[in-house]
Protein backbone atom coordinates (compact mmCIF):
# COMPACT_ATOMS: atom_id res chain seq x y z
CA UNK A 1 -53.13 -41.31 -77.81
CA UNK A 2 -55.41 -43.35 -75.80
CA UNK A 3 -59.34 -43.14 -75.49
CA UNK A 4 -59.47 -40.06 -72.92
CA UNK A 5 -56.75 -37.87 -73.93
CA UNK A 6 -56.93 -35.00 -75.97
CA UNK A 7 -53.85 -34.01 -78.64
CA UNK A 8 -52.47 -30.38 -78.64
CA UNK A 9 -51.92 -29.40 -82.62
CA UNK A 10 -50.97 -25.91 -82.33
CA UNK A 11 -51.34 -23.05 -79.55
CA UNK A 12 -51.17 -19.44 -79.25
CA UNK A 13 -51.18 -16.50 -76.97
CA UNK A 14 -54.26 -14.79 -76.92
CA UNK A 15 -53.36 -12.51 -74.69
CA UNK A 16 -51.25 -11.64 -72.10
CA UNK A 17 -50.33 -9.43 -68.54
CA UNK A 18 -48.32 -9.93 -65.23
CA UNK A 19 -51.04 -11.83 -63.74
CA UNK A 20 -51.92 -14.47 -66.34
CA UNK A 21 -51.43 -15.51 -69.90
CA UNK A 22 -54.11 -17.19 -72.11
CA UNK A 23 -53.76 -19.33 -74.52
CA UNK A 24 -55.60 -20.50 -77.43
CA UNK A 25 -55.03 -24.29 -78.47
CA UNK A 26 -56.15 -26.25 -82.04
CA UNK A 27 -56.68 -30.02 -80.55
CA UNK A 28 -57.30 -33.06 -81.80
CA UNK A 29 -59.74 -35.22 -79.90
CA UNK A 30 -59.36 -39.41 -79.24
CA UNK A 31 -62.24 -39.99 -82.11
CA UNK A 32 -60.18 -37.37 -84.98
CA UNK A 33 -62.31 -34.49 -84.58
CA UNK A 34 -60.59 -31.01 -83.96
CA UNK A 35 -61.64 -28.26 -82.06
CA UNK A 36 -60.39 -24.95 -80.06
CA UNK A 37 -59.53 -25.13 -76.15
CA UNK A 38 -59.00 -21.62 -74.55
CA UNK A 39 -56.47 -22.20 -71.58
CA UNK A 40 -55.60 -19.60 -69.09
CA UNK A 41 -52.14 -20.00 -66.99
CA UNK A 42 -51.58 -18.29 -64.09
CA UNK A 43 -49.26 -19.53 -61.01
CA UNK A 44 -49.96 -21.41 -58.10
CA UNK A 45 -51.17 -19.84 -55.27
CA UNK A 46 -51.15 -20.74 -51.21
CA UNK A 47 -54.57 -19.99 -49.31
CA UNK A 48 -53.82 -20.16 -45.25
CA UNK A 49 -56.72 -21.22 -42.77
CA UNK A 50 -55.47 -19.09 -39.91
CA UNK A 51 -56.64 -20.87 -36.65
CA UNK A 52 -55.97 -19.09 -32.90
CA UNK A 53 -55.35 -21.78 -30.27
CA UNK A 54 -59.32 -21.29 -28.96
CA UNK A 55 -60.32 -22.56 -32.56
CA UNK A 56 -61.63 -18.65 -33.92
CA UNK A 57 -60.44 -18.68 -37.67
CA UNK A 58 -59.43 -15.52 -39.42
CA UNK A 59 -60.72 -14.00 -42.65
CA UNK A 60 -60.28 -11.33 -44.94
CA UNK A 61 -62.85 -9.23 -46.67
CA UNK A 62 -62.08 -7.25 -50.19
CA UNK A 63 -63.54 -5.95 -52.84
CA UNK A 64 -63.27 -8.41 -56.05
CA UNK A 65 -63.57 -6.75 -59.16
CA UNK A 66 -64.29 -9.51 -61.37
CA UNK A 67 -67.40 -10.17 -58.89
CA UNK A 68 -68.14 -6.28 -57.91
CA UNK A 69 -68.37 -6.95 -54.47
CA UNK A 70 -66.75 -7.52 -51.15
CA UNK A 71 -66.61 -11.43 -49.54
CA UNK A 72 -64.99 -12.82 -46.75
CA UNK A 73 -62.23 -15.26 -47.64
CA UNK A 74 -59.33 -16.93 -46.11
CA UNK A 75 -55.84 -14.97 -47.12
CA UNK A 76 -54.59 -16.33 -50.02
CA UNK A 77 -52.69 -15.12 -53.22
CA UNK A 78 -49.41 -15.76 -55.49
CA UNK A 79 -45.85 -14.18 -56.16
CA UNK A 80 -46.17 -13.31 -59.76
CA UNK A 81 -42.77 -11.79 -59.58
CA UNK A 82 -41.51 -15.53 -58.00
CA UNK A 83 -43.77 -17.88 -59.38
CA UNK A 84 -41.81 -20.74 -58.51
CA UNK A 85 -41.31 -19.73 -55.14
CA UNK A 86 -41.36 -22.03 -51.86
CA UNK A 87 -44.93 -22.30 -51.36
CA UNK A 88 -44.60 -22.35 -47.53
CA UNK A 89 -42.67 -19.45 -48.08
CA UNK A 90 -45.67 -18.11 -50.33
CA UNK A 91 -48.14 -18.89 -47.57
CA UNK A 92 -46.11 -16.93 -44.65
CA UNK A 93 -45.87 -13.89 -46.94
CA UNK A 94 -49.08 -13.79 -47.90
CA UNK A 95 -50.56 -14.45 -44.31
CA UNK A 96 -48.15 -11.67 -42.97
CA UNK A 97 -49.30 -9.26 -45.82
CA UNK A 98 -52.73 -9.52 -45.70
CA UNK A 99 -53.30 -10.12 -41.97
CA UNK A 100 -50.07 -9.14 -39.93
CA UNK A 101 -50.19 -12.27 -38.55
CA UNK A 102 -47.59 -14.40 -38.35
CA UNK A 103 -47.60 -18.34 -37.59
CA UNK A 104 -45.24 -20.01 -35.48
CA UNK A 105 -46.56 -23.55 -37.52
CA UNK A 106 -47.46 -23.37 -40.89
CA UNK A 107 -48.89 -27.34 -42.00
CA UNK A 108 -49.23 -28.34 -45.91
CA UNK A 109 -52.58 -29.52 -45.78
CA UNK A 110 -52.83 -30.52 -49.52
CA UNK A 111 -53.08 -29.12 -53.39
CA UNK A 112 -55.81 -28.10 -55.08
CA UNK A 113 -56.64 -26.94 -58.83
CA UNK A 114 -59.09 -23.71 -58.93
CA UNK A 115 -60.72 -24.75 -62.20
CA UNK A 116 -59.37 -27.36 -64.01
CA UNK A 117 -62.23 -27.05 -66.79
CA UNK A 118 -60.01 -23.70 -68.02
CA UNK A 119 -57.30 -22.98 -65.95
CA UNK A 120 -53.77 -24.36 -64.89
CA UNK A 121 -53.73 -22.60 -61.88
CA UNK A 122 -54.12 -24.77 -58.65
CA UNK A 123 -53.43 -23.53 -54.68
CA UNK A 124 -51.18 -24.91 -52.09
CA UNK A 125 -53.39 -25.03 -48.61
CA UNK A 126 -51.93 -24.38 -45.53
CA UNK A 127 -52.78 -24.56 -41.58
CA UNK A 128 -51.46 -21.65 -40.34
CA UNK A 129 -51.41 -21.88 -36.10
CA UNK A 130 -49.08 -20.46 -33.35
CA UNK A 131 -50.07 -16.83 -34.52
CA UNK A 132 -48.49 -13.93 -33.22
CA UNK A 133 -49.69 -10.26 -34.45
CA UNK A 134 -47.24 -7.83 -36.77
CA UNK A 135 -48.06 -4.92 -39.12
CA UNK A 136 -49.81 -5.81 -42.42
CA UNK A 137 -48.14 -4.98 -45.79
CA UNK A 138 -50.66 -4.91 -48.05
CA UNK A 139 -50.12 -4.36 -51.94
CA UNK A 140 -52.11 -1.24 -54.38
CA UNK A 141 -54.68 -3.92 -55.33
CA UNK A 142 -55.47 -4.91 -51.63
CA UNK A 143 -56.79 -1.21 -50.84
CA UNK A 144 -59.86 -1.67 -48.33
CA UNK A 145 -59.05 -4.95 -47.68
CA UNK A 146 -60.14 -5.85 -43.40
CA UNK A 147 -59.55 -8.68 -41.36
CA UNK A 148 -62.24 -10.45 -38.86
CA UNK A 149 -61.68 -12.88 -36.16
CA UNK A 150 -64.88 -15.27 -36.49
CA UNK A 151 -65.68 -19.00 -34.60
CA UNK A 152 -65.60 -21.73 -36.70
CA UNK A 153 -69.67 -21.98 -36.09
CA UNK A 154 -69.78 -18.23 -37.82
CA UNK A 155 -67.76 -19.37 -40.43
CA UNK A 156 -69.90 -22.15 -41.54
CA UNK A 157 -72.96 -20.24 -40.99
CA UNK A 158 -71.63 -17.55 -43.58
CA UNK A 159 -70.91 -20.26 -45.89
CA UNK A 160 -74.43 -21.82 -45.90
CA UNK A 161 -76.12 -18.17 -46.00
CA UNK A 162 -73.63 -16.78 -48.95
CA UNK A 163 -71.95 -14.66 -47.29
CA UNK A 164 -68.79 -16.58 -47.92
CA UNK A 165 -68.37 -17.48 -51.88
CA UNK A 166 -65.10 -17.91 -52.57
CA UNK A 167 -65.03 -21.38 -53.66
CA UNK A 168 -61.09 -21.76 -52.65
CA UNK A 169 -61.98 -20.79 -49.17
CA UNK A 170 -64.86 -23.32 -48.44
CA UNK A 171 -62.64 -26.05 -50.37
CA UNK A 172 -60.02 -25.57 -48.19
CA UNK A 173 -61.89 -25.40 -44.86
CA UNK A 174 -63.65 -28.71 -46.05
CA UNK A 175 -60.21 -30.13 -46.87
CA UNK A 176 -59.29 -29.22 -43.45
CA UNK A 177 -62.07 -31.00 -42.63
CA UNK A 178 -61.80 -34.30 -44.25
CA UNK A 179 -58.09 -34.15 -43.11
CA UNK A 180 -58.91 -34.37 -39.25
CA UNK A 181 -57.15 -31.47 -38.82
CA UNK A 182 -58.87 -28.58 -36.19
């Protein structure tokens, strides 16, 4: 074990549903002392900046329990039913589902992880351009969910005012961002 890496003694479930499973681990630190690290696993998921060829970006806006409220986000989510599925093929569902759009170019921008302080779970972020409009196929938990067609300028100003929060959507615009892509 080197200086920076922490030992796993023993782990258990703590609890567990289709969406996630946490886990409860004994460790042993570099210097010998123990402790407990709660770990929660869920799969990867793909979050798709949708871009129209005049630069508008589109969002979604539902409500988010955990939160009790509504934000705008980019579309994102996960297959937990396929959780080692294609992640392009991830991103093009989930884009088509949520949005009813559908992109004629879908670019792997890069990988993220969501919150590596407790979680596994990391998204796959995606360029989605060449859109062309279908129906939207959204799932039980996605009831009330809208779409909006904003400018990139809106889009930042909702971020700086707080009207955008989701932490995976500003990552990935700035990602975009420090990519060069537009």
């Amino acid at each position: 074990m080197t200086t920076h890496e922490i030992e796993t003694i023993e782990s258990r479930t703590a609890y567990r549903n289709r969406w996630m499973h946490v886990r409860e681990d004994q460790v042993r630190r570099a210097d010998g002392s123990t402790g407990i690290y709660g770990v929660v696993e869920k799969p990867d998921f793909a979050v798709i900046v949708p871009v129209d060829a005049d630069g508008s970006l589109h969002l979604v806006e539902q409500y988010r329990y955990p939160v009790k409220g509504r934000y705008w986000e980019f579309p994102q989510g996960a297959w937990e039913h396929a959780p080692d599925a294609d992640p392009v093929e991830l991103a093009r569902g989930e884009l088509r589902e949520e949005t009813g759009l559908v992109a004629g170019r879908m670019t792997r921008i890069g990988h993220l992880f969501t919150a590596v302080g407790y979680s596994t779970q990391g998204c796959h972020v995606f360029l989605a351009e060449e859109l062309t409009r279908t129906e939207t196929a959204l799932e039980v938990e996605e009831q009330g969910l809208v779409t909006g067609t904003f400018t990139r300028e809106a889009v930042v100003a909702m971020i700086r005012d707080g009207t955008i929060k989701d932490a995976t959507t500003v990552a990935a615009l700035g990602l975009i961002d420090l990519m060069g892509v537009r």
